[in-house]
N, C-alpha and C. Protein backbone atom coordinates (compact mmCIF):
# COMPACT_ATOMS: atom_id res chain seq x y z
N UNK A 1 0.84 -1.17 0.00
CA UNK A 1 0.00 0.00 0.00
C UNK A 1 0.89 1.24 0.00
N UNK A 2 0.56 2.21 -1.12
CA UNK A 2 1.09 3.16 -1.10
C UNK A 2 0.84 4.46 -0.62
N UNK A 3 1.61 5.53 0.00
CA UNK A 3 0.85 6.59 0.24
C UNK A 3 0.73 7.56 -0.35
N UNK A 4 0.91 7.54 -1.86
CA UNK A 4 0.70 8.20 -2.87
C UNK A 4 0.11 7.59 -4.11
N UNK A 5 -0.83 7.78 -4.53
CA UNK A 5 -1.63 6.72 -5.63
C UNK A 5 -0.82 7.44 -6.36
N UNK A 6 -0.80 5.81 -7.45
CA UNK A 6 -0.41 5.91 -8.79
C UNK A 6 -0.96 6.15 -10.18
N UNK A 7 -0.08 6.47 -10.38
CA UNK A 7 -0.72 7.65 -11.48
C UNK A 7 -1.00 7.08 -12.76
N UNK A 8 -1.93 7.26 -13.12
CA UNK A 8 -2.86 6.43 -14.29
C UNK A 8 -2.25 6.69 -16.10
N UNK A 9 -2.61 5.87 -16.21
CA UNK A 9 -2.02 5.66 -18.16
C UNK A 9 -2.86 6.29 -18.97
N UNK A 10 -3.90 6.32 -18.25
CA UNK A 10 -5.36 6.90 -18.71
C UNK A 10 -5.38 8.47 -18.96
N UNK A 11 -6.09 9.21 -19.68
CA UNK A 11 -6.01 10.72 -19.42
C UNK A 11 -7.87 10.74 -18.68
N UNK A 12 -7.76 11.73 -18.17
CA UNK A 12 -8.86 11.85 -17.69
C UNK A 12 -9.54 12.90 -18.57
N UNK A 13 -11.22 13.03 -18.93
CA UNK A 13 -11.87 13.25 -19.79
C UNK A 13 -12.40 14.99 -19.07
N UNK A 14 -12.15 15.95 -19.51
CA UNK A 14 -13.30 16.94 -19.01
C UNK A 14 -14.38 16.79 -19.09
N UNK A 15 -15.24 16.30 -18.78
CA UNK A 15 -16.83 16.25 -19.24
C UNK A 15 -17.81 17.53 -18.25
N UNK A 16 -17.30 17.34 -17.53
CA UNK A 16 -17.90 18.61 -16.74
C UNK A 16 -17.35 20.24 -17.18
N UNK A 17 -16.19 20.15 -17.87
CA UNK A 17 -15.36 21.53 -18.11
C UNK A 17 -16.50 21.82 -19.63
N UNK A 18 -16.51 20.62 -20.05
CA UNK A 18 -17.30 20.22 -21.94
C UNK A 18 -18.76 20.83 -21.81
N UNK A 19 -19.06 20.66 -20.54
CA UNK A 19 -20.57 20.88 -20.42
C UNK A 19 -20.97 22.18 -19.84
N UNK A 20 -20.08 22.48 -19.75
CA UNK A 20 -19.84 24.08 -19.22
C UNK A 20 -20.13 24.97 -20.36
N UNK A 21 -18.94 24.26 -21.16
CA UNK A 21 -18.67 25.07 -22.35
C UNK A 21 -19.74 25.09 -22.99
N UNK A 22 -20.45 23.79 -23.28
CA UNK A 22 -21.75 23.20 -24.43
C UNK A 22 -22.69 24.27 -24.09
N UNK A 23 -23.54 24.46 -22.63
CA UNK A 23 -24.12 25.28 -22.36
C UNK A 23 -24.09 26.53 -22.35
N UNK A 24 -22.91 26.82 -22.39
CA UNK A 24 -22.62 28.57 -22.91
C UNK A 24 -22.76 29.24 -24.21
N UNK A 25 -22.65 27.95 -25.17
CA UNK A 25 -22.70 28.26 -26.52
C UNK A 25 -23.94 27.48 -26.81
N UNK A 26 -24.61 26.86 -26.32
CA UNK A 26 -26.20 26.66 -26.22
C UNK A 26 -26.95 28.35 -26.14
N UNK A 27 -26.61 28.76 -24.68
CA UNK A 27 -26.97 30.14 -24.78
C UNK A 27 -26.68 31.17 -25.95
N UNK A 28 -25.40 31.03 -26.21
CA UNK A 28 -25.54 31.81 -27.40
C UNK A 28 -26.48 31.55 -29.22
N UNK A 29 -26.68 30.10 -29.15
CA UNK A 29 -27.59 29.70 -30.07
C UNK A 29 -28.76 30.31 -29.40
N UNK A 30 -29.68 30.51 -28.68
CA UNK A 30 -30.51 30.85 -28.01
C UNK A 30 -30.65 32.40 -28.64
N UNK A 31 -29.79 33.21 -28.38
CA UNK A 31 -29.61 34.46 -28.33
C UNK A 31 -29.87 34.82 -29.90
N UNK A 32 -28.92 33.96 -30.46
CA UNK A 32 -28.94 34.28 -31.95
C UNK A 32 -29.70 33.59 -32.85
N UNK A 33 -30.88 33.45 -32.53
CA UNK A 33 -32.09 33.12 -32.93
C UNK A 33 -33.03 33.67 -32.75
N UNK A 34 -32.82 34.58 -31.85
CA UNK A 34 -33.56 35.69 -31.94
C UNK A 34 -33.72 37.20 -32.60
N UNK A 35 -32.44 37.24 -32.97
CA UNK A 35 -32.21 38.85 -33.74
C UNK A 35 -32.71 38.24 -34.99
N UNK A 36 -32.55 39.66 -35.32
CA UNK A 36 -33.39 39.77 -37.17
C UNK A 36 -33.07 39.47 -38.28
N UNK A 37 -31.37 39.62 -37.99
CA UNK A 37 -30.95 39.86 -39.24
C UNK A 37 -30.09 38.31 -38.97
N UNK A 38 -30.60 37.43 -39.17
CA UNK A 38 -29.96 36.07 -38.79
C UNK A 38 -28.81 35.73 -39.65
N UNK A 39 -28.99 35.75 -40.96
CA UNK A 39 -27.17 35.13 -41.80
C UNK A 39 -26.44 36.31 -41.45
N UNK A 40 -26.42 37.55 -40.97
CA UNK A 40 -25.63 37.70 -40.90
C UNK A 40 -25.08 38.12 -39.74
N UNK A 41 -25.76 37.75 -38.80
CA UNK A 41 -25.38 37.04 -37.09
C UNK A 41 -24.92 36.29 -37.08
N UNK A 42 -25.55 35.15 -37.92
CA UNK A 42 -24.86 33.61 -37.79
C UNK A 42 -23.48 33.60 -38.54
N UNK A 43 -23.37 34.22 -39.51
CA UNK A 43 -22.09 34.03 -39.82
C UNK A 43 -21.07 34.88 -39.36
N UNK A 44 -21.43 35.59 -38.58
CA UNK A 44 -20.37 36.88 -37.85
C UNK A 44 -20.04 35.86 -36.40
N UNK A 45 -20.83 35.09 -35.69
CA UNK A 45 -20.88 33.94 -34.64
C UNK A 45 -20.25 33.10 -35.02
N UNK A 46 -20.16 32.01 -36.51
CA UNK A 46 -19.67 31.27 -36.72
C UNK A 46 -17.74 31.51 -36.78
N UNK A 47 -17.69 32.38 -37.57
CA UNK A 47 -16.43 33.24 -37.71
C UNK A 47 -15.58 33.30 -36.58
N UNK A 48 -16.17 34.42 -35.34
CA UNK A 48 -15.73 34.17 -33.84
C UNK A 48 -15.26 32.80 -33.21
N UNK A 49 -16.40 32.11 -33.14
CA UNK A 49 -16.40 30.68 -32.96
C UNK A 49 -14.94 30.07 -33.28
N UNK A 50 -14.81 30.15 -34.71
CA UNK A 50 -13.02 29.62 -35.05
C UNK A 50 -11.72 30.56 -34.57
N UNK A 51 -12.11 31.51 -35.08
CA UNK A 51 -11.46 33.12 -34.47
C UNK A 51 -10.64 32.57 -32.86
N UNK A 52 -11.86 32.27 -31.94
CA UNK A 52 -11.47 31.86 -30.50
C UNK A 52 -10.97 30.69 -30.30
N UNK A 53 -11.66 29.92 -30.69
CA UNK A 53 -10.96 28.69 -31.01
C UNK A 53 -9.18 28.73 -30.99
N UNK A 54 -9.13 29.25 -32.44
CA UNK A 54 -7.69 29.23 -32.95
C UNK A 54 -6.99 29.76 -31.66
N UNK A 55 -7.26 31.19 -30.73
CA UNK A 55 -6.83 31.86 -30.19
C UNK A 55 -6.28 31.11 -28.99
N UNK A 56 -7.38 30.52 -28.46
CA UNK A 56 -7.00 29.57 -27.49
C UNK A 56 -6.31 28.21 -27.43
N UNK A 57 -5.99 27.49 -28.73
CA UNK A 57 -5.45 26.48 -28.84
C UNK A 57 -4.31 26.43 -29.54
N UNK A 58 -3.58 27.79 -30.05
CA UNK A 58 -2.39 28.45 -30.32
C UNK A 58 -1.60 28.77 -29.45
N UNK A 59 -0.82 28.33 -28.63
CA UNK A 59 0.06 29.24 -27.78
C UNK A 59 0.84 29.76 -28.59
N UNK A 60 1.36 29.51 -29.40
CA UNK A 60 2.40 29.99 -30.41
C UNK A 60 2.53 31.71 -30.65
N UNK A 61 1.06 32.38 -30.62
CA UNK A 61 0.88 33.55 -30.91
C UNK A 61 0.58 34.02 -29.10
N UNK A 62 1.96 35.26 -29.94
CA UNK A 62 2.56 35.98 -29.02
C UNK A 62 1.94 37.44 -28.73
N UNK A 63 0.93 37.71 -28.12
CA UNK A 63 0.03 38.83 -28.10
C UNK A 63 1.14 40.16 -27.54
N UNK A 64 1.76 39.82 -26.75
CA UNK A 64 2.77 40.24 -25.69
C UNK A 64 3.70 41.22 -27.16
N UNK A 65 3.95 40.76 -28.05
CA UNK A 65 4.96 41.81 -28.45
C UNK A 65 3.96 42.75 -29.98
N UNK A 66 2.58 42.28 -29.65
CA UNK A 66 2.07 43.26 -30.53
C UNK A 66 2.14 44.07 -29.67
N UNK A 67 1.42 44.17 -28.35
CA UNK A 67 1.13 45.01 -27.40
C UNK A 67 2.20 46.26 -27.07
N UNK A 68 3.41 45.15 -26.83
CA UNK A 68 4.40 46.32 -26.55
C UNK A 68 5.21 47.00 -27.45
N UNK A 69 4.84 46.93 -29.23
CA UNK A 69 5.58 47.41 -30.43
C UNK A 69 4.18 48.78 -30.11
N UNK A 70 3.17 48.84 -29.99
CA UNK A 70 2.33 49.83 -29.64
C UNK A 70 3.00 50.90 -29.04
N UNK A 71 2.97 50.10 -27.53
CA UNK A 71 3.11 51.13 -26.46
C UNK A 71 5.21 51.44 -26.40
N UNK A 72 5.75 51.20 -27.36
CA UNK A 72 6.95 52.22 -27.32
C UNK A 72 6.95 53.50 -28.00
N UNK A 73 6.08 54.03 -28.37
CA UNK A 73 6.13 55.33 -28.67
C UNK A 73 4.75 55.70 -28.14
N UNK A 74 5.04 57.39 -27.58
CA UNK A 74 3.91 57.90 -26.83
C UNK A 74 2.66 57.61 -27.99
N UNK A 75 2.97 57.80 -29.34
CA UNK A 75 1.75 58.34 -30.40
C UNK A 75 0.81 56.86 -30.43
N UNK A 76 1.39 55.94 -30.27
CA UNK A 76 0.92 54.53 -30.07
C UNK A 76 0.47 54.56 -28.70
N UNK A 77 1.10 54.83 -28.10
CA UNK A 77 0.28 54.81 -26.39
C UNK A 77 -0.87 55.21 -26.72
N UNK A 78 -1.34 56.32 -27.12
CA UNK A 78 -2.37 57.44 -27.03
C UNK A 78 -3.51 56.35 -27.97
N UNK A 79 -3.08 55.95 -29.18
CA UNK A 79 -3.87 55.41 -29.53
C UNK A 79 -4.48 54.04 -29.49
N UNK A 80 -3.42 53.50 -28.53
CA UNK A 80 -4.03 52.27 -27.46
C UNK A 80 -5.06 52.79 -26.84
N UNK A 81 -5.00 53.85 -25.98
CA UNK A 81 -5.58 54.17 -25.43
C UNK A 81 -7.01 54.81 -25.50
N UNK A 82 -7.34 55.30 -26.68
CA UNK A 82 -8.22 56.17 -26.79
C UNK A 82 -9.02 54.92 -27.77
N UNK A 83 -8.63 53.75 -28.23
CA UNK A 83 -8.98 52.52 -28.51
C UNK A 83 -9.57 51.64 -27.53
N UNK A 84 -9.30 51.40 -26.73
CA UNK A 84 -9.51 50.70 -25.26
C UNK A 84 -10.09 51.46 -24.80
N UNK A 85 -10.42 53.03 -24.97
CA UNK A 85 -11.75 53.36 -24.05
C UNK A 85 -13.00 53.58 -24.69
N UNK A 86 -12.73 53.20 -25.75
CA UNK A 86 -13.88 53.67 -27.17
C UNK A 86 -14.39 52.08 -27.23
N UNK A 87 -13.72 50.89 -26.89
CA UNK A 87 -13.96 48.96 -27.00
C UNK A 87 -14.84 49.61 -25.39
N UNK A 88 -14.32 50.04 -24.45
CA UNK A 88 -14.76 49.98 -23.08
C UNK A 88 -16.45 50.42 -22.92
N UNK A 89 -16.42 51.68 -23.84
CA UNK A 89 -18.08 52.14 -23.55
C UNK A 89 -19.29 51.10 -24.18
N UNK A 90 -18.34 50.56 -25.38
CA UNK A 90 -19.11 49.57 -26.06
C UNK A 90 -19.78 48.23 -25.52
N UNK A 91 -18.48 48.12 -24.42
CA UNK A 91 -19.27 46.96 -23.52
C UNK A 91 -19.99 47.12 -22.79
N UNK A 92 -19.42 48.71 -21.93
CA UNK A 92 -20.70 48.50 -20.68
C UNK A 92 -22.22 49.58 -21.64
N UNK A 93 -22.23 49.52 -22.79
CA UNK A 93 -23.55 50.01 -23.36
C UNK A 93 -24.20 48.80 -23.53
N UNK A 94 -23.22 47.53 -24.42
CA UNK A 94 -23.89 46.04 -24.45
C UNK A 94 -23.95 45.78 -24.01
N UNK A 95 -23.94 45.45 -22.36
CA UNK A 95 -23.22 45.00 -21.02
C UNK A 95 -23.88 43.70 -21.11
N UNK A 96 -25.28 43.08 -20.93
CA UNK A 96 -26.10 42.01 -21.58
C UNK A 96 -25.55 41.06 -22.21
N UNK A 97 -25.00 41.33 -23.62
CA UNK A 97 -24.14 40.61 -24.56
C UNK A 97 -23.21 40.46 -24.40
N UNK A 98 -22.05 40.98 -23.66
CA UNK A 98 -20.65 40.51 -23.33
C UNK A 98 -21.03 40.31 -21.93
N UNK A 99 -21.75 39.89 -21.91
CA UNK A 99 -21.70 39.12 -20.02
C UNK A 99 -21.63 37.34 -21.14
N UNK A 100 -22.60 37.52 -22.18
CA UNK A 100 -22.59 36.16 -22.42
C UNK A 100 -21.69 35.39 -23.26
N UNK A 101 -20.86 36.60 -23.86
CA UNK A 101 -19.28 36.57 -24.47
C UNK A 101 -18.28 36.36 -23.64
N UNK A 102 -18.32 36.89 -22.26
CA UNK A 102 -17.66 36.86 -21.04
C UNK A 102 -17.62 35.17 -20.54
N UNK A 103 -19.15 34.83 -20.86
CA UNK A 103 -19.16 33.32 -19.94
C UNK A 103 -18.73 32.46 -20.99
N UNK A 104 -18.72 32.84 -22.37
CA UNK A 104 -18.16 31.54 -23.37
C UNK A 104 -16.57 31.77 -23.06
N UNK A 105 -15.79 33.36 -22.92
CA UNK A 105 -14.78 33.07 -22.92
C UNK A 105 -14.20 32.45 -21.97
N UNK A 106 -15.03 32.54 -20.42
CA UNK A 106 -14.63 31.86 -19.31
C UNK A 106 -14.61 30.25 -19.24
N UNK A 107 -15.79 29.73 -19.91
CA UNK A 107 -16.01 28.10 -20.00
C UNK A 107 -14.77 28.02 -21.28
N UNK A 108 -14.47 28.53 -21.92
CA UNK A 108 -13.57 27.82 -23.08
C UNK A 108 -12.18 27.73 -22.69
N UNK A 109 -11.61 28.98 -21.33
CA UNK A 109 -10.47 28.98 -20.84
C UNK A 109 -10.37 27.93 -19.80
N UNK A 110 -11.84 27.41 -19.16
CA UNK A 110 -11.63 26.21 -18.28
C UNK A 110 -11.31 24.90 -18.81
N UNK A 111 -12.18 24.78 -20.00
CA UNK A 111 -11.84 23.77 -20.82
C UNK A 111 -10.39 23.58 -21.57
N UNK A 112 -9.79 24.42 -21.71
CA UNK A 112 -8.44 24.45 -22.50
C UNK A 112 -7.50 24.07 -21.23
N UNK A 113 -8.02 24.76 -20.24
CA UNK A 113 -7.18 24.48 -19.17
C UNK A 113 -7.00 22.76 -18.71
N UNK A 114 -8.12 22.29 -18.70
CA UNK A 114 -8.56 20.74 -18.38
C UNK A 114 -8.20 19.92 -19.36
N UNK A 115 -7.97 20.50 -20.64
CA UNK A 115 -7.60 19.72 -21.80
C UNK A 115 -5.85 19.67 -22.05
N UNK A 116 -5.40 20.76 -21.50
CA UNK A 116 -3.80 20.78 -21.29
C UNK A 116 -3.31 19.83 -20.00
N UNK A 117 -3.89 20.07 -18.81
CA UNK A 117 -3.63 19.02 -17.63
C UNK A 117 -3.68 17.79 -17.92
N UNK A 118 -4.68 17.65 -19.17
CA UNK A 118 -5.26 16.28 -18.99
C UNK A 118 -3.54 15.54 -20.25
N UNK A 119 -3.21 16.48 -20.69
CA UNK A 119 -1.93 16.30 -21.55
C UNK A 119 -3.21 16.07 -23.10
N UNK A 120 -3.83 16.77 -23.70
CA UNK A 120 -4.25 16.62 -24.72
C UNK A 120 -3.24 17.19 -25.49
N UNK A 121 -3.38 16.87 -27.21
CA UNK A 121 -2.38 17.38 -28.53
C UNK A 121 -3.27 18.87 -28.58
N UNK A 122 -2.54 19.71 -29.14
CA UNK A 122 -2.90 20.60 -29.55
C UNK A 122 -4.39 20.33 -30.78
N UNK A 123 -3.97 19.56 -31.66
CA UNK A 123 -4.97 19.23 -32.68
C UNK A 123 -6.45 18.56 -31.79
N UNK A 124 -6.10 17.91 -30.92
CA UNK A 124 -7.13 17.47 -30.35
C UNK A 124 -7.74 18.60 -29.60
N UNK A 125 -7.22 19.17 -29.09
CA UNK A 125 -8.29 20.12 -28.06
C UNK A 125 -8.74 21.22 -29.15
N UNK A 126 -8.00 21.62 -29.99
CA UNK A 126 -8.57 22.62 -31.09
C UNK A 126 -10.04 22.02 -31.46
N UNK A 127 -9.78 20.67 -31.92
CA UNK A 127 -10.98 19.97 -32.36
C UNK A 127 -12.22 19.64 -31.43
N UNK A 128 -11.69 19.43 -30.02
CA UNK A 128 -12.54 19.29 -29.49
C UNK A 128 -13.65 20.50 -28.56
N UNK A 129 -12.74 21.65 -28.70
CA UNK A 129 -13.61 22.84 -28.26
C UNK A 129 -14.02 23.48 -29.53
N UNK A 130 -13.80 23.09 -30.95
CA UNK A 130 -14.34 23.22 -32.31
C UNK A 130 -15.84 22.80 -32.49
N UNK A 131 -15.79 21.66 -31.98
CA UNK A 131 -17.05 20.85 -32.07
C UNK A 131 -17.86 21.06 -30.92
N UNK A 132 -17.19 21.03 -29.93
CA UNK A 132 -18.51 21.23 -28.39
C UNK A 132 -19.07 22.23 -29.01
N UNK A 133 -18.15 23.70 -29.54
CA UNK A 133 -19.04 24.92 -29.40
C UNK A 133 -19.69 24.74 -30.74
N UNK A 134 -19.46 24.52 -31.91
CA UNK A 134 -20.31 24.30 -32.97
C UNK A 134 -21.68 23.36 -32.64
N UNK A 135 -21.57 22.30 -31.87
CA UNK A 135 -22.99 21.70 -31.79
C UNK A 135 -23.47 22.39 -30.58
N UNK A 136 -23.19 23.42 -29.23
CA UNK A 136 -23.59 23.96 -28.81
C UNK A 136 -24.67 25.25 -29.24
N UNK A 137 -23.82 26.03 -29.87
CA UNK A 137 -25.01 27.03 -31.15
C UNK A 137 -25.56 26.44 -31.81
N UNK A 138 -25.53 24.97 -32.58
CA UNK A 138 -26.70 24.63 -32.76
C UNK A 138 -27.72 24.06 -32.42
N UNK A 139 -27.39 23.54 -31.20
CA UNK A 139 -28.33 23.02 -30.28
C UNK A 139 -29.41 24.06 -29.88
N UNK A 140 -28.28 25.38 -29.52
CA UNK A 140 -29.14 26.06 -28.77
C UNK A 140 -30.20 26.92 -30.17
N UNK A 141 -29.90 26.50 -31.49
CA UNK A 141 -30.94 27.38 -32.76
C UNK A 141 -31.85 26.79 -32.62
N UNK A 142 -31.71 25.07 -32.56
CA UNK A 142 -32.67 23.64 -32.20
C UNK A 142 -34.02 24.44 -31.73
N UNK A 143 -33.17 24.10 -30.06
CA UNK A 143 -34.07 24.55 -29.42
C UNK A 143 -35.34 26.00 -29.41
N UNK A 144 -34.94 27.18 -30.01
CA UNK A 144 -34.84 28.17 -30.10
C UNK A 144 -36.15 28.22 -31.01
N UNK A 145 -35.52 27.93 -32.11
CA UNK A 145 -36.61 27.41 -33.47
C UNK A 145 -37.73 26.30 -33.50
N UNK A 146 -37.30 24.52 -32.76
CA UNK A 146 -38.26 24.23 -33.07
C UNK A 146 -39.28 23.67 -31.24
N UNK A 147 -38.86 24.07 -30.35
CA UNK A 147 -39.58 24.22 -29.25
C UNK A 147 -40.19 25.08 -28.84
């Protein structure tokens, strides 16, 4: 008997991190089944969808030295800045809609997180938060449309 269990061959599955995620982008099928102008919601959603995806299952891209090729000259500061407060009013005017942009980005960073611990490939977790959130928005049009 040991006093440290041994450690398994197995990876362990997020299913609870998956269902987090599923339901967040359920909600957003929900949401976007309701506006008017639907193709071209849905395809501005679908777009994002890979957009984030990629974002999160890339470490490769280095946000860190766009940021700071900006902010070495004041004239770039200024217009970081006056950028970031012009994105800022926009949210708290939508505040509604990026609460629910807020919770996909939060369930997709838990899931990436659970999918790296768990030692997933890069290709795999791309694929697999590809697909949760793609049948999530459509689950949630499913529902939306025919219930």
């Amino acid at each position: 008997m040991s006093l440290y269990p041994l450690k398994s061959s197995t990876r362990m599955f997020p299913w609870a991190a998956l269902t987090l995620l599923l339901s967040a982008y359920i909600m957003l099928g929900l949401f976007l089944a309701k506006l008017p102008i639907a193709w071209l919601s849905w395809t501005l959603a679908i777009a994002g969808i890979f957009l984030v995806t990629i974002v999160f299952t890339l470490p490769q891209l280095k946000f860190e030295r766009q940021f700071s090729r900006w902010l070495r000259s004041d004239t770039g500061a200024f217009v970081l800045l006056v950028v970031m407060a012009a994105l800022l009013s926009v949210v708290l005017l939508w505040f509604h809609i990026f609460l629910k942009l807020f919770a996909m980005l939060a369930a997709e960073t838990i899931v990436r997180l659970e999918l790296r611990h768990s030692s997933f490939s890069v290709i795999t977790s791309f694929w697999l938060l590809l697909v949760t959130a793609l049948a999530g928005v459509s689950l949630g049009w499913f529902v939306s449309s025919f219930i």
